[in-house]
N, C-alpha and C. Protein backbone atom coordinates (compact mmCIF):
# COMPACT_ATOMS: atom_id res chain seq x y z
N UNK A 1 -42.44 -8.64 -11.92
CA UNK A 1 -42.10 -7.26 -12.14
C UNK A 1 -41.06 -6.78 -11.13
N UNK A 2 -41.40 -7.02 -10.02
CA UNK A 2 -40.17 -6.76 -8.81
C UNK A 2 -38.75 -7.21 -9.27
N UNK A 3 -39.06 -9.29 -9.35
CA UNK A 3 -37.58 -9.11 -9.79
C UNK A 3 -37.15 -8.65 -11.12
N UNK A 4 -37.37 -8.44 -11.90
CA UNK A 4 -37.20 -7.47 -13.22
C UNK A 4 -36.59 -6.04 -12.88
N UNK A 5 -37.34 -5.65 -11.83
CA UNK A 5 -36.73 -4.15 -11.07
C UNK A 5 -35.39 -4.36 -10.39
N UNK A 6 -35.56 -5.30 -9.98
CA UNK A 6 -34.39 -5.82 -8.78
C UNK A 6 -32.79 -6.18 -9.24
N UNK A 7 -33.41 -6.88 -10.59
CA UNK A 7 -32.47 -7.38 -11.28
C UNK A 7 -31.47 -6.10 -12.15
N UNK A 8 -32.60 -5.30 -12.82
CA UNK A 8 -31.91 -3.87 -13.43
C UNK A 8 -31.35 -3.07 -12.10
N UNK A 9 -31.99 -2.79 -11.39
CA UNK A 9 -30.96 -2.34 -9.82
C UNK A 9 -29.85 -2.53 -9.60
N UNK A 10 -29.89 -4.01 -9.60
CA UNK A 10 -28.77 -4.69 -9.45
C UNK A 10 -27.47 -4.28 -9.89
N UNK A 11 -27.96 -4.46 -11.89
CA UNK A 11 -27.01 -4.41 -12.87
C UNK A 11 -26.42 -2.89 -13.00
N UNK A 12 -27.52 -1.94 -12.43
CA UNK A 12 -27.05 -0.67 -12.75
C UNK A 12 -25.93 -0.04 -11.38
N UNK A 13 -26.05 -0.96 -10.13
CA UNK A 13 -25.14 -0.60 -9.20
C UNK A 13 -23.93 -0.93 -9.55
N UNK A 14 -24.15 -2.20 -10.21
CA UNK A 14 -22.63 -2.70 -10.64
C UNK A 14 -21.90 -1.55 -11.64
N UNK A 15 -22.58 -1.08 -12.72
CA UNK A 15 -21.92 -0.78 -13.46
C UNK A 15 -21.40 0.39 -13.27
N UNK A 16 -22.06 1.12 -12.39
CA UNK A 16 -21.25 2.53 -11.66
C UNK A 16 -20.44 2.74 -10.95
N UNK A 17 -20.37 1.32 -10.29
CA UNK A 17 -19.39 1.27 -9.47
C UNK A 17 -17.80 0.76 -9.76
N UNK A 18 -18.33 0.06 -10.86
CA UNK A 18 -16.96 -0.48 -12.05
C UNK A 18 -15.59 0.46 -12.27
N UNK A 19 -15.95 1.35 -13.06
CA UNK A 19 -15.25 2.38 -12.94
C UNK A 19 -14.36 2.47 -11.47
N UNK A 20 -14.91 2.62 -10.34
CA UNK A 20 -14.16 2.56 -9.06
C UNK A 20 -13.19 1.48 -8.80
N UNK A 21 -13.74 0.64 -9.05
CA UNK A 21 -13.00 -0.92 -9.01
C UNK A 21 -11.62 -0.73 -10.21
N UNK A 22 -11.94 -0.18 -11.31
CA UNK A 22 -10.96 -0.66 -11.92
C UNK A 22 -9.64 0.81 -11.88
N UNK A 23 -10.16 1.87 -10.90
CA UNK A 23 -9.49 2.58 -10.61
C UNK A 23 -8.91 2.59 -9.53
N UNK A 24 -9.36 2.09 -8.24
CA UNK A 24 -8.38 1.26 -7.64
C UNK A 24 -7.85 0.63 -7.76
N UNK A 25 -7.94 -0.38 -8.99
CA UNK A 25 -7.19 -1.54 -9.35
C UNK A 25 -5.64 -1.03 -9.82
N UNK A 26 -6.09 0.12 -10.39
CA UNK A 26 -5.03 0.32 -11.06
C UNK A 26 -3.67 1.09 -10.21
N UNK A 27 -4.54 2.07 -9.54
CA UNK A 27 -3.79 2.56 -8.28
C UNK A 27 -2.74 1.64 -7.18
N UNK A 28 -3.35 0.54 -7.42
CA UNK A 28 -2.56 -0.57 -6.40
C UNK A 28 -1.69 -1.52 -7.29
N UNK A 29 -1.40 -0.88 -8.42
CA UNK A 29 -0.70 -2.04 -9.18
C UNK A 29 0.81 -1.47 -8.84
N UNK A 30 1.44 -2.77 -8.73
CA UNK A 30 2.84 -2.99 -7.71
C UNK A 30 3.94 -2.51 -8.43
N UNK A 31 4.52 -1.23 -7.96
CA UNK A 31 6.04 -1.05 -8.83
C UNK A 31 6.76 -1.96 -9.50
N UNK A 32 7.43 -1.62 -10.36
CA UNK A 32 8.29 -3.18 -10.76
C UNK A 32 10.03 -3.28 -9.58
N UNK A 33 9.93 -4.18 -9.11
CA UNK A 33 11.24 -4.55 -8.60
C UNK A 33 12.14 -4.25 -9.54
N UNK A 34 13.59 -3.51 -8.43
CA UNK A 34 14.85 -2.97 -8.89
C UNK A 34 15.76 -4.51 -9.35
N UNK A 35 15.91 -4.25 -10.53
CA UNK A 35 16.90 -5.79 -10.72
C UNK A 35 18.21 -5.73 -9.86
N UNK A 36 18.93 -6.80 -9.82
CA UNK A 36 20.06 -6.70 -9.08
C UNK A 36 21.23 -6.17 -10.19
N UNK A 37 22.28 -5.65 -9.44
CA UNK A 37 23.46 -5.14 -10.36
C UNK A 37 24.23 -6.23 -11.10
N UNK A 38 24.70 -5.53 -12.11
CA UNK A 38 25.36 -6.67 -12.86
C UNK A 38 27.08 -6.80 -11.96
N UNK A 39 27.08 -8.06 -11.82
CA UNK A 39 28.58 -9.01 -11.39
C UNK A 39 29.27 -9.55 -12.09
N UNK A 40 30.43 -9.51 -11.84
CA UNK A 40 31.41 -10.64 -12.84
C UNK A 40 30.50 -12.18 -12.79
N UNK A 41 29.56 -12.38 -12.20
CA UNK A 41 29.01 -13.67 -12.50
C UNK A 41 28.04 -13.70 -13.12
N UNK A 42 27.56 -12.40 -13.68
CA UNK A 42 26.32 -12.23 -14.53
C UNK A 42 27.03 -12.35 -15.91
N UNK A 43 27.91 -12.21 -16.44
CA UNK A 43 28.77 -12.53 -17.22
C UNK A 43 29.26 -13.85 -17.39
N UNK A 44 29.83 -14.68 -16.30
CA UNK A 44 30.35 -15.70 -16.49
C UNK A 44 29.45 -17.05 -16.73
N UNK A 45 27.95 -16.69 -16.28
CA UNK A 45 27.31 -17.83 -16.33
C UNK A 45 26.52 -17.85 -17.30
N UNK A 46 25.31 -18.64 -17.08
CA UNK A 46 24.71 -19.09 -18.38
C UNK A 46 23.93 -17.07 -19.09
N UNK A 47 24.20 -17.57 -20.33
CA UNK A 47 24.11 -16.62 -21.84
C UNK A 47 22.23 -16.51 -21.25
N UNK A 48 21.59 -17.63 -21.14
CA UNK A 48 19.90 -16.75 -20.95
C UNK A 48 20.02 -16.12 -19.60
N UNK A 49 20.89 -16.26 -18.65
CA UNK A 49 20.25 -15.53 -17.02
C UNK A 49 20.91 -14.10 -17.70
N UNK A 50 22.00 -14.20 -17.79
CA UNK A 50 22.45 -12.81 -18.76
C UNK A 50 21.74 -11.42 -19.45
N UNK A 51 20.58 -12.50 -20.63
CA UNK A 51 19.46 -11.88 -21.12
C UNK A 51 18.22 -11.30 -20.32
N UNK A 52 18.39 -12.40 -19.13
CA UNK A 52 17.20 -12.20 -18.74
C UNK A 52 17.66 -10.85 -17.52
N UNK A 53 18.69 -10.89 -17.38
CA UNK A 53 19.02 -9.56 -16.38
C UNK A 53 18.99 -8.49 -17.02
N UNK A 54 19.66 -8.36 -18.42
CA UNK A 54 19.26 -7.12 -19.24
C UNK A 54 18.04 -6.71 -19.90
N UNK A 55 17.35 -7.83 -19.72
CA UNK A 55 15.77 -7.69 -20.09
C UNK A 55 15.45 -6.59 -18.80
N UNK A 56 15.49 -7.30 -17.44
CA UNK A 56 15.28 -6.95 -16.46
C UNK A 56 15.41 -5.40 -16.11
N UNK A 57 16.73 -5.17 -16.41
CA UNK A 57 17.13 -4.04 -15.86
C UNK A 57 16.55 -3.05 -17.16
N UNK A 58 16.40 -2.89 -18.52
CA UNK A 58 15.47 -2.50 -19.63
C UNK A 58 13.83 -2.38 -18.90
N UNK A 59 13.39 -3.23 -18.66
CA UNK A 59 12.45 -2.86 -18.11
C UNK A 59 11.90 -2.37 -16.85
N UNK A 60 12.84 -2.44 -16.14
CA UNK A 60 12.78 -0.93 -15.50
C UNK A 60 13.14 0.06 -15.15
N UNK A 61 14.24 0.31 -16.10
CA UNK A 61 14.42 1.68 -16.59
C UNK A 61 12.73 2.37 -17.25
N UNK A 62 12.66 1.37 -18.03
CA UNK A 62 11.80 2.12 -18.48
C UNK A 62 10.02 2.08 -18.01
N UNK A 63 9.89 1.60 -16.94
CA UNK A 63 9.10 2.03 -15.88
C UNK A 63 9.54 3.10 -15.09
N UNK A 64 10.29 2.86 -14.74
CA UNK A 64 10.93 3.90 -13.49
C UNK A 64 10.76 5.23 -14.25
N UNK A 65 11.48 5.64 -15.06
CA UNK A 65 11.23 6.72 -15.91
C UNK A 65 9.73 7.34 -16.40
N UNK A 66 9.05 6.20 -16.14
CA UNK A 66 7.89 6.62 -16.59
C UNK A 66 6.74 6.73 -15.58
N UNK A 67 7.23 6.54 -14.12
CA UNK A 67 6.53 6.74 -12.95
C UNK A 67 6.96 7.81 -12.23
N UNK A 68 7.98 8.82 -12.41
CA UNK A 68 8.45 10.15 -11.63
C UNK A 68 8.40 9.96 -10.10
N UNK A 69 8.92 8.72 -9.92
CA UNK A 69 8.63 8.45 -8.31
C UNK A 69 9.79 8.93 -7.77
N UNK A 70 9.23 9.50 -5.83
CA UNK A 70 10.66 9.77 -5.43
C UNK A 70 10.48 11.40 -5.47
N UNK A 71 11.70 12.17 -4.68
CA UNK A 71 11.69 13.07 -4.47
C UNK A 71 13.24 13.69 -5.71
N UNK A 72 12.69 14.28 -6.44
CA UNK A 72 13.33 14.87 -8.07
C UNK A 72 13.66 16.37 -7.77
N UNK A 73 15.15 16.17 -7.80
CA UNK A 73 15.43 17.76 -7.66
C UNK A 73 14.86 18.42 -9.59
N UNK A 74 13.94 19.21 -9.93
CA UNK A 74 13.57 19.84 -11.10
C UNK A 74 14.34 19.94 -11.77
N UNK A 75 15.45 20.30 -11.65
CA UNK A 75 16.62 21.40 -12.67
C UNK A 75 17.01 20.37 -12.66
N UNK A 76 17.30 19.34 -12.31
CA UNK A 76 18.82 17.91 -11.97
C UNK A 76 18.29 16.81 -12.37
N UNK A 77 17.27 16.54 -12.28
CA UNK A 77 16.67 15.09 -12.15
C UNK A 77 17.35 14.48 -11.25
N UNK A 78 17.78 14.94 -10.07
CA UNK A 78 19.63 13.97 -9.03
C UNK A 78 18.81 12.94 -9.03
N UNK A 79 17.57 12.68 -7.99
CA UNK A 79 17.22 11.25 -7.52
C UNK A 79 17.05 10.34 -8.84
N UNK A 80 16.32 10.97 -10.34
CA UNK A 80 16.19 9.52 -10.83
C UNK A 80 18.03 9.25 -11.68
N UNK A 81 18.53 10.07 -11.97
CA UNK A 81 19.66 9.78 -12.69
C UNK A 81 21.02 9.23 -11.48
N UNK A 82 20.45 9.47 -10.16
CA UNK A 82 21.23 8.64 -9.22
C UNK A 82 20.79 7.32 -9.09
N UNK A 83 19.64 6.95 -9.29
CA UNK A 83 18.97 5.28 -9.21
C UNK A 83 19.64 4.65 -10.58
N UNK A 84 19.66 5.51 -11.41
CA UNK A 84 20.06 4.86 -13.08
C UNK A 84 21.12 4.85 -13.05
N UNK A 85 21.98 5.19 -11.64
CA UNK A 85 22.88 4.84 -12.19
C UNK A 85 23.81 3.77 -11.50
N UNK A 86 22.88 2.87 -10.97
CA UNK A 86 23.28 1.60 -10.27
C UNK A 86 23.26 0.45 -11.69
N UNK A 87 22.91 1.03 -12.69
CA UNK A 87 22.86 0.17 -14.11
C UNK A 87 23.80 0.92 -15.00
N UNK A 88 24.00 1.78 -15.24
CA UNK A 88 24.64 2.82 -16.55
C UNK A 88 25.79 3.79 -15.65
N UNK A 89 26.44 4.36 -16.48
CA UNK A 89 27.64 5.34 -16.21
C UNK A 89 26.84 6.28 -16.12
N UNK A 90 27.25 7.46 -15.40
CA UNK A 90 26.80 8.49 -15.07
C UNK A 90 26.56 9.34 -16.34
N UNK A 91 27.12 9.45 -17.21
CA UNK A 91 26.89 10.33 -18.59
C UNK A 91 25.94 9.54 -19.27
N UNK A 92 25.32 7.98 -19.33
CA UNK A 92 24.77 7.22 -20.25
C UNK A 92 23.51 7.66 -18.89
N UNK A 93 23.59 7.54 -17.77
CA UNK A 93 22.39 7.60 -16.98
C UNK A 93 21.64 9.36 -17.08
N UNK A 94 22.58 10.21 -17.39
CA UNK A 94 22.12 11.70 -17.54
C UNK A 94 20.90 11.69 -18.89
N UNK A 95 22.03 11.07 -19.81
CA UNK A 95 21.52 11.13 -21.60
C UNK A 95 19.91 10.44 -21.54
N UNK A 96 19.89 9.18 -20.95
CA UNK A 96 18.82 8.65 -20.97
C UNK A 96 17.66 9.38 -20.06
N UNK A 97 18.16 9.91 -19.06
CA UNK A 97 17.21 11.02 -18.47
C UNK A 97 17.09 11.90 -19.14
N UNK A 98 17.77 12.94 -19.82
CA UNK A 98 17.51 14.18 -20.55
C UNK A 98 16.61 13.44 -22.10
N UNK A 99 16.60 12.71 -22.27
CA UNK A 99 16.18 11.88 -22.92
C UNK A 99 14.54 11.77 -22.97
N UNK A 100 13.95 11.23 -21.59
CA UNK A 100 12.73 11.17 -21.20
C UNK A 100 12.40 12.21 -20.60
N UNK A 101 12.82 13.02 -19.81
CA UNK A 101 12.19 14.64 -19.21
C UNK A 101 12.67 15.40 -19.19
N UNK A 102 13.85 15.92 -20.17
CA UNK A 102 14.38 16.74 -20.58
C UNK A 102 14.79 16.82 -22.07
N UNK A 103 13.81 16.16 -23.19
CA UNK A 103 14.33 16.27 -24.26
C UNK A 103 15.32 17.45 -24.94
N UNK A 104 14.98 18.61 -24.41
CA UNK A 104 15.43 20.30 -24.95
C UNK A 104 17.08 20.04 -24.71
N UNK A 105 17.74 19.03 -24.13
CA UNK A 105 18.73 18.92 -23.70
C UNK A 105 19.44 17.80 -24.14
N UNK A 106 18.56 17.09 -24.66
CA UNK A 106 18.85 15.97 -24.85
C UNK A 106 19.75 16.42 -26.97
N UNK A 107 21.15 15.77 -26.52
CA UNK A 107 22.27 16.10 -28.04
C UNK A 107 21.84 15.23 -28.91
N UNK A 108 21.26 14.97 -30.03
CA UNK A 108 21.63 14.12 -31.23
C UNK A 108 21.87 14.39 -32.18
N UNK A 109 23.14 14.24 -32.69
CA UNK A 109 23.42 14.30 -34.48
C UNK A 109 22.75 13.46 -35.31
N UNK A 110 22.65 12.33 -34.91
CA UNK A 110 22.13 11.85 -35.82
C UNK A 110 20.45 10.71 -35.01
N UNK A 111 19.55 10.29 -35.71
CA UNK A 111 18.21 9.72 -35.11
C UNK A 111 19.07 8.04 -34.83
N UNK A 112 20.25 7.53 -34.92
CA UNK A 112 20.88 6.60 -34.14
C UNK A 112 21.40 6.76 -32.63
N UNK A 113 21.04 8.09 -32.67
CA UNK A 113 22.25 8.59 -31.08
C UNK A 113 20.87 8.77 -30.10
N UNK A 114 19.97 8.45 -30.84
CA UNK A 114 18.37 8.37 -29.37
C UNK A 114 18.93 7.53 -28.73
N UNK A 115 18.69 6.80 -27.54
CA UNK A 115 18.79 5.86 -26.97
C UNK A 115 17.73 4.72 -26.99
N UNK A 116 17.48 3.55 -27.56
CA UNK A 116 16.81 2.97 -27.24
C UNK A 116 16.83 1.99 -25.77
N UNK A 117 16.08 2.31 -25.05
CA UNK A 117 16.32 1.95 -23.73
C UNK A 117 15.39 0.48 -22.86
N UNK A 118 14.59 0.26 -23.95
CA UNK A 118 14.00 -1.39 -23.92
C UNK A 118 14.04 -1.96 -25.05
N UNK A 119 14.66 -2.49 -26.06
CA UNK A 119 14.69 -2.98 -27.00
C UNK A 119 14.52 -4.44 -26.78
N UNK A 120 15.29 -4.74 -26.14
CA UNK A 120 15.45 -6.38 -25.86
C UNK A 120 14.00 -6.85 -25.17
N UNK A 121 13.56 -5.96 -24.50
CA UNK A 121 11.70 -6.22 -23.60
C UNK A 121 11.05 -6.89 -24.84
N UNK A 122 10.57 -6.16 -25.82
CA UNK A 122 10.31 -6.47 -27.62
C UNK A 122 11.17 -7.49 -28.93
N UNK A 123 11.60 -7.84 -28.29
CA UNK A 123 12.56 -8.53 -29.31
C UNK A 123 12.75 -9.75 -29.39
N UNK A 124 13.31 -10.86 -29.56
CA UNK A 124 13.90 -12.42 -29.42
C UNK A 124 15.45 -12.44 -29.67
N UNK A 125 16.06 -13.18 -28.84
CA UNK A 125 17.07 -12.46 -28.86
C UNK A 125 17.60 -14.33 -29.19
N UNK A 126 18.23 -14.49 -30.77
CA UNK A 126 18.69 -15.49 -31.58
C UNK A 126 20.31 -15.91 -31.24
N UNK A 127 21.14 -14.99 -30.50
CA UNK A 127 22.42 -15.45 -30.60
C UNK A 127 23.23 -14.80 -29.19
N UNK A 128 23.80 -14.65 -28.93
CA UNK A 128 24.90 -13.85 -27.80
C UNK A 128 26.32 -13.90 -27.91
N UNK A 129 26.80 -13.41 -27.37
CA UNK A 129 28.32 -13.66 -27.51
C UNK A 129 28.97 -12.35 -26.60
N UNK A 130 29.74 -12.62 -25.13
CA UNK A 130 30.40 -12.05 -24.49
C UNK A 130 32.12 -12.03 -24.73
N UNK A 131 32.25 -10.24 -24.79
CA UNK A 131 33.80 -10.06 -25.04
C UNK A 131 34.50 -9.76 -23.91
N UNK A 132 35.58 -10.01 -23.67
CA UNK A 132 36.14 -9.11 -22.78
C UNK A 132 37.55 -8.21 -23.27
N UNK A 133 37.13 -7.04 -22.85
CA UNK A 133 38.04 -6.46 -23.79
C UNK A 133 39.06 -5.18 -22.66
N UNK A 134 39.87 -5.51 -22.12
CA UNK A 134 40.54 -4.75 -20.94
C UNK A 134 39.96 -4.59 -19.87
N UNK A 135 39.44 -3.58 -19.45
CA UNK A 135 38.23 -3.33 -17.94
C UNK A 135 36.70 -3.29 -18.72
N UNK A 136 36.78 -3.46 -19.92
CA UNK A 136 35.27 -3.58 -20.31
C UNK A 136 35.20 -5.06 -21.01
N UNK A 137 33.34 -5.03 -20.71
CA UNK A 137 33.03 -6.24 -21.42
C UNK A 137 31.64 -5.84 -22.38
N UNK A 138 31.72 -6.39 -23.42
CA UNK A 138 31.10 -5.89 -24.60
C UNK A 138 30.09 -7.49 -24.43
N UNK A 139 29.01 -7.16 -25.17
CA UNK A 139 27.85 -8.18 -24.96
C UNK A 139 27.39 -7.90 -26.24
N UNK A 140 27.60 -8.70 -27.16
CA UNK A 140 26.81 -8.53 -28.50
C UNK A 140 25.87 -9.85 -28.52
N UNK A 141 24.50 -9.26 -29.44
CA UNK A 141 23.39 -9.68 -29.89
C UNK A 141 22.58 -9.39 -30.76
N UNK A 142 22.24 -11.10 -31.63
CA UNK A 142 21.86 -10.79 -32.77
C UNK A 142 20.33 -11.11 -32.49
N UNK A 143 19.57 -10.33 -32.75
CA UNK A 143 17.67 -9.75 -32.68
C UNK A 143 17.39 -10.09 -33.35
N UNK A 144 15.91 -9.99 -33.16
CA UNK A 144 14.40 -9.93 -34.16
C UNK A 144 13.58 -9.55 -33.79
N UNK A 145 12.58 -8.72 -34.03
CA UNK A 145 11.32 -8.14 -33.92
C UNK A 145 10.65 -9.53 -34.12
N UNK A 146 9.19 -8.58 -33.29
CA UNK A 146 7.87 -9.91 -33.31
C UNK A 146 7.51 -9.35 -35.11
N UNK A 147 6.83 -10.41 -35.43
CA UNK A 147 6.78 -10.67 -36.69
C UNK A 147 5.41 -9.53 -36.94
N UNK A 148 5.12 -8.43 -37.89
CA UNK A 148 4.39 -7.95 -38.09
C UNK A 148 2.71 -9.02 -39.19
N UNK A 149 1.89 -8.31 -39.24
CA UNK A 149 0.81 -9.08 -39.26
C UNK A 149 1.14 -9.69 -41.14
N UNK A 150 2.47 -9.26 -41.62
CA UNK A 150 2.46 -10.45 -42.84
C UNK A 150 3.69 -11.25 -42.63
N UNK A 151 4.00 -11.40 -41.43
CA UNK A 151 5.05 -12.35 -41.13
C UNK A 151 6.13 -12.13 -41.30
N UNK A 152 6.74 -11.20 -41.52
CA UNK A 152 7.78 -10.57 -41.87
C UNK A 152 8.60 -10.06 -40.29
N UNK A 153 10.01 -10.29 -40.29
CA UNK A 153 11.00 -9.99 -38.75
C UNK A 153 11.96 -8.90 -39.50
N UNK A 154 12.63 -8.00 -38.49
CA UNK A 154 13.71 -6.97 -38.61
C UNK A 154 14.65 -7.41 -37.67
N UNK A 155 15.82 -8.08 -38.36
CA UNK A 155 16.67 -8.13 -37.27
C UNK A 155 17.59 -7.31 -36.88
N UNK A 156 18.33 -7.30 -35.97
CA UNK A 156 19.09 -6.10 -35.23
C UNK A 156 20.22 -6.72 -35.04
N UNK A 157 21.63 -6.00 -34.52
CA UNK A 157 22.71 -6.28 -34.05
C UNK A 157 22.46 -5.37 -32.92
N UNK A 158 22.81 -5.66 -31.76
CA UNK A 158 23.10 -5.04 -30.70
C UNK A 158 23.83 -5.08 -29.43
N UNK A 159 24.61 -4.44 -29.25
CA UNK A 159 26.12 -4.09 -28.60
C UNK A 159 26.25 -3.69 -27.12
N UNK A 160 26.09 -3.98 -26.24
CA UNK A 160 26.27 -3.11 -24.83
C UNK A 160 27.69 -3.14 -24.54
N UNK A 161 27.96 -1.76 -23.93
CA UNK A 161 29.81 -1.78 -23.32
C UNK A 161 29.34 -1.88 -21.65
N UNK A 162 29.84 -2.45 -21.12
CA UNK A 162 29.66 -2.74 -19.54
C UNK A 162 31.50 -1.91 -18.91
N UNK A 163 31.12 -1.33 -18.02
CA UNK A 163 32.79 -0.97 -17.17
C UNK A 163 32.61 -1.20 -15.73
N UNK A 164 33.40 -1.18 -15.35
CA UNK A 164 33.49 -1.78 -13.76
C UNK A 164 33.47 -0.45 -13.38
N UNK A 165 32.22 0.02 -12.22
CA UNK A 165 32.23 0.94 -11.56
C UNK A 165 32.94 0.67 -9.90
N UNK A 166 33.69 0.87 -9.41
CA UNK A 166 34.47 0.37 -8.17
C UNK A 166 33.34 1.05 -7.56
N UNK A 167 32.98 2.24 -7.40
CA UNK A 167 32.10 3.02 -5.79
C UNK A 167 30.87 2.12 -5.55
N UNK A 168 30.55 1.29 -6.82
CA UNK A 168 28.94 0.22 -6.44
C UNK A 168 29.49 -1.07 -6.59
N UNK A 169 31.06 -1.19 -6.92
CA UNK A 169 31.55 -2.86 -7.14
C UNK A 169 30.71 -3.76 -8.15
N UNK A 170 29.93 -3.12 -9.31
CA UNK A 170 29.22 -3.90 -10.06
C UNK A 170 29.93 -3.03 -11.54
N UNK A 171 29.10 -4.03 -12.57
CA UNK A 171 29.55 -3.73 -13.52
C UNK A 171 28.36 -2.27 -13.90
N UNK A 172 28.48 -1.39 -15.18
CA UNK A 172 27.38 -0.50 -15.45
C UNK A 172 27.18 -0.61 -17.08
N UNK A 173 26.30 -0.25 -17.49
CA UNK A 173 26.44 0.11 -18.92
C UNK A 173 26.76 1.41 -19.44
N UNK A 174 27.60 1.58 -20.32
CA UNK A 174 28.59 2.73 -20.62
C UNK A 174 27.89 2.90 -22.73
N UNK A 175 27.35 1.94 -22.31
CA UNK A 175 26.83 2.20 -24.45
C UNK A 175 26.20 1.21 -24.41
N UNK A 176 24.70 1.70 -25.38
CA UNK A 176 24.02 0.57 -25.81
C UNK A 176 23.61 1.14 -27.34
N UNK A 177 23.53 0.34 -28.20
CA UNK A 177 23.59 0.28 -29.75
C UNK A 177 22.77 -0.54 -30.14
N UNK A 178 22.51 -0.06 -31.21
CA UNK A 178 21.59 -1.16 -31.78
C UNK A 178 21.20 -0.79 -33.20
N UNK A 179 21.42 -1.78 -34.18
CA UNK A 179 21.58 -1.53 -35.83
C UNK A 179 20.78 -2.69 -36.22
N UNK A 180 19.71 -2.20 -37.27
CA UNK A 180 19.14 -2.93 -37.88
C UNK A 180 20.05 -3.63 -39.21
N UNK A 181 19.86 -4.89 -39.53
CA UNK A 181 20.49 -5.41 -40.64
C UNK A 181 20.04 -6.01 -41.22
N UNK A 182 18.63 -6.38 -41.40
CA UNK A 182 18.23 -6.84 -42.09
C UNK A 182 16.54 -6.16 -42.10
């Protein structure tokens, strides 16, 4: 009978205390690291480190955005649309902010002019092909969605414009697109 008591004791300390555990757990889970800026050698070398930097920098944009970390002037967003914009042009880094905490501000004519701002995180990415086209370099890619539960893919075309920002000496993204075609 004791251990019967002892044993439910036991089980019932644990389970109250669970909750705590998995709320610290969560509290201590680790920012995501800032990717590095894009270089004329993120371009020149291999087509997957490429992907895997724009994966990179996609995903944390879209953490970062979604953690309000940092000291945020209200009216401006300055600090996060100054971090965004070690990846994007200053007008593509505003849009994508007014975007996430400032929708009321945020312009679209049409439901193509949202920004999708992790696409590639979700996707498989089947083909590549780098342009260079004067001071910009264009990065096209042909997509697919994960296959929904009757097996069926949506593939995409999708376009980034990169420009050489001289004040950070890296490249930025100036447009990102993305069209379903199939």
């Amino acid at each position: 009978m004791k251990i019967k008591a002892a044993i439910s004791l036991s089980f019932l300390i644990i389970l109250l205390a669970m909750p705590t555990f998995v709320q610290s757990a969560e509290m201590q889970s680790p920012a995501i690291q800032k990717p590095k800026p894009f270089v004329e050698d993120t371009f020149a070398g291999d087509a997957q480190a490429l992907i895997l930097t724009l994966k990179a920098v996609q995903n944390w944009t879209h953490q970062f955005l979604d953690m309000d970390e940092g000291e945020i002037d209200s009216e401006t967003g300055a600090h996060m649309v100054e971090e965004l914009q070690d990846f994007f042009t200053e007008e593509m880094a505003l849009n994508i902010y007014n975007q996430f905490h400032r929708p009321h501000l945020a312009k679209y004519e049409e439901f193509d002019d949202y920004i999708e701002v992790d696409s590639l995180v979700h996707r498989d990415i089947e083909e590549s092909k780098v342009d260079y086209k004067g001071d910009e370099i264009i990065v096209r890619m042909q997509t697919s969605s994960v296959e929904d539960g009757a097996g069926n893919r949506a593939h995409f075309e999708e376009t980034f414009t990169f420009s050489y920002d001289k004040e950070r000496e890296a490249y930025v993204i100036g447009g990102m697109e993305s069209e379903q075609v199939l």
